[in-house]
C-alpha atoms as a PDB file:
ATOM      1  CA  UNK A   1      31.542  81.399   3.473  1.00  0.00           C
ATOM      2  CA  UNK A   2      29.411  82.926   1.312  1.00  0.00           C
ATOM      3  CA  UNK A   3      26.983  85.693   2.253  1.00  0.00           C
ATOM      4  CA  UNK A   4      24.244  87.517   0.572  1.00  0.00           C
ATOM      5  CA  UNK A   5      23.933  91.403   0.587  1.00  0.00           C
ATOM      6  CA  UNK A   6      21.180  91.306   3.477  1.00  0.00           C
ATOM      7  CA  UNK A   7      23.315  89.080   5.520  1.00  0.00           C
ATOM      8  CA  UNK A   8      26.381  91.118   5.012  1.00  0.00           C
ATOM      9  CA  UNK A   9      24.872  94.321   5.907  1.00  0.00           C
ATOM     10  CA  UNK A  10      23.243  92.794   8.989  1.00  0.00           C
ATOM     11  CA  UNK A  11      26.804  91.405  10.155  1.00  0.00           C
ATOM     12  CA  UNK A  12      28.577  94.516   9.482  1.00  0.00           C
ATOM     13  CA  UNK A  13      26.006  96.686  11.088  1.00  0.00           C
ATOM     14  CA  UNK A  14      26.208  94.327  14.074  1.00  0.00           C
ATOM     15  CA  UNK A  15      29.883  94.925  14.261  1.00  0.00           C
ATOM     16  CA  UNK A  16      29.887  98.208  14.241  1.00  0.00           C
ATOM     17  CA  UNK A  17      27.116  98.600  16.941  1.00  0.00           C
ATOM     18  CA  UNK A  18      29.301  96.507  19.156  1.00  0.00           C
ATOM     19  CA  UNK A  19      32.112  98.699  18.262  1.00  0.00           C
ATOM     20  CA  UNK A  20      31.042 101.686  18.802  1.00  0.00           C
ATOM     21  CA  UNK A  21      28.254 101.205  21.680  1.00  0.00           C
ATOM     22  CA  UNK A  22      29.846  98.220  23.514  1.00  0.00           C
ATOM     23  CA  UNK A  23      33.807  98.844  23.434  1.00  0.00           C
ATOM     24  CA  UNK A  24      34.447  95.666  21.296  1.00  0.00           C
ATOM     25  CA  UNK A  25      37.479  95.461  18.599  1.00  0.00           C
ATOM     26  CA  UNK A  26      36.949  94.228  15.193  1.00  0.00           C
ATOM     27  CA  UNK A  27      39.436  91.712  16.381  1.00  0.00           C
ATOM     28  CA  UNK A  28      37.915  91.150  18.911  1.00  0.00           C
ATOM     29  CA  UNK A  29      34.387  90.083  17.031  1.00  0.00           C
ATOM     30  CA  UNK A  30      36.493  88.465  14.064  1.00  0.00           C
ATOM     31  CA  UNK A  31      37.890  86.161  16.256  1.00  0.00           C
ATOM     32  CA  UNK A  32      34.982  85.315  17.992  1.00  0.00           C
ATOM     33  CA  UNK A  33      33.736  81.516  16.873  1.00  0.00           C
ATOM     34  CA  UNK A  34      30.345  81.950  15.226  1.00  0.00           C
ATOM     35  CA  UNK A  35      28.047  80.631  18.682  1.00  0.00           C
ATOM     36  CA  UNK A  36      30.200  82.969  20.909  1.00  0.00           C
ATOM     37  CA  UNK A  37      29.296  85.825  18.580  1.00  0.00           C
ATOM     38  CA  UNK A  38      25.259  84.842  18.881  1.00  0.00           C
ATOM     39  CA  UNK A  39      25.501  84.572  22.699  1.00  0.00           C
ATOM     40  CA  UNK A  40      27.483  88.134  22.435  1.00  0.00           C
ATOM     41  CA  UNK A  41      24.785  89.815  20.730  1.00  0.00           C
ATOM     42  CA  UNK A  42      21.725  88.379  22.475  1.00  0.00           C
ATOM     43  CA  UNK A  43      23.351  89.376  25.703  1.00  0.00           C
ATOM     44  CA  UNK A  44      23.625  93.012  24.257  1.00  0.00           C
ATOM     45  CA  UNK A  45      20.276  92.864  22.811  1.00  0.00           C
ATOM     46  CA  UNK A  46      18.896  91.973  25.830  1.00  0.00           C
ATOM     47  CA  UNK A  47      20.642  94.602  28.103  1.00  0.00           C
ATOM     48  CA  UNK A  48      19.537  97.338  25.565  1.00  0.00           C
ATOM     49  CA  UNK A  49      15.758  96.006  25.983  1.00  0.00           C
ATOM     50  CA  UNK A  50      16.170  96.012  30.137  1.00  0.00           C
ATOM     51  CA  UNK A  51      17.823  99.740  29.339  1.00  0.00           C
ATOM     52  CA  UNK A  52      14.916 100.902  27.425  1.00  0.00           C
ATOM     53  CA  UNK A  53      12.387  99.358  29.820  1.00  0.00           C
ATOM     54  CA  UNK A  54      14.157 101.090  32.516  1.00  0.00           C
ATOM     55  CA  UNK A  55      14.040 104.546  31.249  1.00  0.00           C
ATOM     56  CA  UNK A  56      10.161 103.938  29.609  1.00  0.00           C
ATOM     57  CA  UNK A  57       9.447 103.215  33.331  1.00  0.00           C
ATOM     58  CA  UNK A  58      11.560 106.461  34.542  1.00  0.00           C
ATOM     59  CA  UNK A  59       9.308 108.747  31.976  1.00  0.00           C
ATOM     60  CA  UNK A  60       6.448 107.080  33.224  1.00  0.00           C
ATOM     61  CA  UNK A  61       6.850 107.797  37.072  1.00  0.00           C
ATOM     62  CA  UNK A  62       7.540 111.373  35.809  1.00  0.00           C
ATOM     63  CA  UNK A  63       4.642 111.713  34.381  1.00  0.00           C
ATOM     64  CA  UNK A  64       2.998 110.606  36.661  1.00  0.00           C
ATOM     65  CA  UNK A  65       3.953 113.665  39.180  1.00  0.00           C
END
């Protein structure tokens, strides 16, 4: 599989942010098939929008005190 530059820095930076914020291995992702990987990461992606919606709301109710 070849991979340009921009698609090899977006995979790797994907990895890591699953590494380090998310607990998974590099095993783990490399042994992922390549669908299970892009369910993996919109999940994520998704619960870090709901977490940042959740604290934006947070600020705003105190702010509004």
């Amino acid at each position: 599989m070849l991979m340009s530059h921009e698609e090899l820095t977006s995979y790797m930076q994907s990895n890591f942010a699953l590494m380090k914020f998310h607990k998974y291995t590099l095993e783990d992702l490399e042994n992922m098939l390549p669908w299970e990987r892009e369910v993996y990461i919109i999940l994520v992606e998704n619960w870090v929008k709901e977490q940042n919606d959740r604290a934006r709301e947070r600020e705003s109710k105190q702010r509004g005190k």
